[in-house]
Every structure is written in C-alpha cells, then in structure tokens.
Protein backbone atom coordinates (compact mmCIF):
# COMPACT_ATOMS: atom_id res chain seq x y z
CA UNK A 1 14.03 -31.37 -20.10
CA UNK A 2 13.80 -28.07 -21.35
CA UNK A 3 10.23 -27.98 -21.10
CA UNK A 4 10.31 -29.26 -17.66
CA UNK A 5 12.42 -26.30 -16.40
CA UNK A 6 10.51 -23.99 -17.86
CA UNK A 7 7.21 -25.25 -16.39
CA UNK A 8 8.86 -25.42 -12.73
CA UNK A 9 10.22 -21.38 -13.55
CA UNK A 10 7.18 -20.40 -14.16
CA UNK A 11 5.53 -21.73 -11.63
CA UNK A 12 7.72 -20.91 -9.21
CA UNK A 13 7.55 -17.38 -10.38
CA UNK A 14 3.73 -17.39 -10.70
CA UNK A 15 4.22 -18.14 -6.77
CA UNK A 16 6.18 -15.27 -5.97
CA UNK A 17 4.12 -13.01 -7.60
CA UNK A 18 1.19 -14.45 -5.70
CA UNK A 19 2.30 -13.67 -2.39
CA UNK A 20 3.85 -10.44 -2.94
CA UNK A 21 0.51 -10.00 -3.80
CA UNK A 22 -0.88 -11.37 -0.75
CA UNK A 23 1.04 -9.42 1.29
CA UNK A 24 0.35 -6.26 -0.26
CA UNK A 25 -3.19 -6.91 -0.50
CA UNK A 26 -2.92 -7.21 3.26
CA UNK A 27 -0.93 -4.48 4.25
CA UNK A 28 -3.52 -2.06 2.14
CA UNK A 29 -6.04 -3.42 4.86
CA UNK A 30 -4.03 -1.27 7.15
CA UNK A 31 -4.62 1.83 5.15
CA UNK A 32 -7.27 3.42 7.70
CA UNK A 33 -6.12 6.54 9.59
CA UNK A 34 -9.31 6.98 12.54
CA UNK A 35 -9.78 10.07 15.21
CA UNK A 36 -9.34 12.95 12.43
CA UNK A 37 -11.64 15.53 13.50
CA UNK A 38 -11.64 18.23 10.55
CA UNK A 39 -14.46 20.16 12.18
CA UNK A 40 -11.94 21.27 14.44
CA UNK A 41 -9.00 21.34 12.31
CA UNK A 42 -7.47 24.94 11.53
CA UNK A 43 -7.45 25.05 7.43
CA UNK A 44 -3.97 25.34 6.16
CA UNK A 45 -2.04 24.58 3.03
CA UNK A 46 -0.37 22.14 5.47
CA UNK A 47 -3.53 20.18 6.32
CA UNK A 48 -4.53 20.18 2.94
CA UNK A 49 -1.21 18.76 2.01
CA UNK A 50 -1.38 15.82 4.04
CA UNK A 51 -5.69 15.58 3.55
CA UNK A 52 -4.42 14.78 0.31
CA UNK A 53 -1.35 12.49 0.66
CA UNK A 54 -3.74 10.20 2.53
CA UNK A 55 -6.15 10.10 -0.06
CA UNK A 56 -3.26 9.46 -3.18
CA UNK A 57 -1.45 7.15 -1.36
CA UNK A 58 -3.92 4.48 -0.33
CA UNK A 59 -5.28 5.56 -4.38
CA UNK A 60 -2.11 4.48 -5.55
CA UNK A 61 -2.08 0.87 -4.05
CA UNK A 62 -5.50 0.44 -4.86
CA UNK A 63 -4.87 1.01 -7.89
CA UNK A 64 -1.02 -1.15 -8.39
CA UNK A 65 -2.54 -4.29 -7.07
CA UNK A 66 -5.60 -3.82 -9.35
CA UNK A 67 -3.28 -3.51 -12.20
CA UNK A 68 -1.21 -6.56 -10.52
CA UNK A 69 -4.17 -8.36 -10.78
CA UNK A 70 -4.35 -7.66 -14.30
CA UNK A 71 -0.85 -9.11 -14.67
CA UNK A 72 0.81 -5.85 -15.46
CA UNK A 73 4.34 -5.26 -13.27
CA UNK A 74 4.80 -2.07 -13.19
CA UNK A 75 8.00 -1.43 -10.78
CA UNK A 76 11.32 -3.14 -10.57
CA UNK A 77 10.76 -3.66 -7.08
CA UNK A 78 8.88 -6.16 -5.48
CA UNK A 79 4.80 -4.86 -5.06
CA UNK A 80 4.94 -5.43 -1.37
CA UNK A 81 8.27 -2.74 -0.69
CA UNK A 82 6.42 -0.02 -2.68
CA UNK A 83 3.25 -0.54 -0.70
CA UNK A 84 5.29 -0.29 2.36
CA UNK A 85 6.75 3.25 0.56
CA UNK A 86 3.08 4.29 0.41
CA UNK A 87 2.00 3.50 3.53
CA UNK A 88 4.79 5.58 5.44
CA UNK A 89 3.67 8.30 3.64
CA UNK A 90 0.48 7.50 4.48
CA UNK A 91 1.22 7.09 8.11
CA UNK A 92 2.73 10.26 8.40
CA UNK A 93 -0.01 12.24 7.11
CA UNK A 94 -2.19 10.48 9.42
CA UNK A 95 -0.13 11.46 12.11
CA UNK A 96 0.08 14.76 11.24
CA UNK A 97 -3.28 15.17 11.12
CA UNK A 98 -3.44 13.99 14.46
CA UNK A 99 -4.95 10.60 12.95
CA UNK A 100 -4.64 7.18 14.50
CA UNK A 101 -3.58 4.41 12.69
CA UNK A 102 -5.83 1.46 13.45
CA UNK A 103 -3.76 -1.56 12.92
CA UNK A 104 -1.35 -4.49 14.05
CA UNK A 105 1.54 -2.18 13.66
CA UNK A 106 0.20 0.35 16.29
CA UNK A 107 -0.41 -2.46 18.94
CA UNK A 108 3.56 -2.97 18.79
C-alpha cells in the first residue's frame, strides 16, 4: 500500500511540475518588447538601465526553465509566479523604452 501511495505522489507531483512548466515555458514566449527605436533614443543612465533589465530578465527565465528542465527547483515558489515577477519587470522596461509588448496580454 505504501508503495502504491508513493507511486500516485509522485506522479501526481511529476504533473505539477510539468505544467508549471508549461505555463512558464509559454509565458517566456511573450518575452518580446517590438517598436524600440534606439537610433533615436537620447543615451542616458536611465535607458541603459532598462536596455538592460530587458535583456536579464528574459536571461533569467531562459535560464530557470533550462535548469527546470534539468530537474533542479530552485525557488520555493511555484516556476510560473517568478516568471510572471520577471516579466513585469520586463514589461516595464519595455514600456519605458517606449517598447510594445507583442502579446495576448496587450490585446486585453
């Protein structure tokens, strides 16, 4: 019996893992900020600050669900919510650098 519960834990665990992962996986396909002309952006620590928070930020996921992959947790929370995290940041530092965000979410 023992055995049997075990089995059915893992399982069931091996299925929540898998579509946390799904769901991160496709909320990183949302990670593409469009319309950022830098030609005709003025250079300022600012820009440069949020250049760069749009790069580390979709880095980061990439690289979490990789190591998800790999069967390493690495957070307490669940993958998906700190994707989410990243991609507010991300978000705003498309916004900010008068980006748009070419996904579901904008079409709402």
């Amino acid at each position: 019996m023992k055995i049997i519960t075990t089995l059915l834990s893992s399982l069931l665990l091996a299925g929540c893992i898998s579509s946390d992962l799904k769901k991160s996986e496709q909320l990183l396909q949302d990670f593409h900020c469009a319309k950022i002309d830098t030609e005709q952006m003025p250079h300022s620590s600012m820009t440069d600050y949020y250049q760069q928070m749009l790069y580390s930020s979709k880095a980061k996921v990439e690289s979490y669900i990789k190591q998800y992959h790999q069967g390493k947790e690495l957070f307490d929370l669940p993958l998906h919510e700190v994707v989410e995290q990243q991609y507010d940041l991300y978000k705003d530092a498309c916004q900010n650098l008068g980006g748009i965000l070419s996904s579901s979410e904008t079409a709402s």
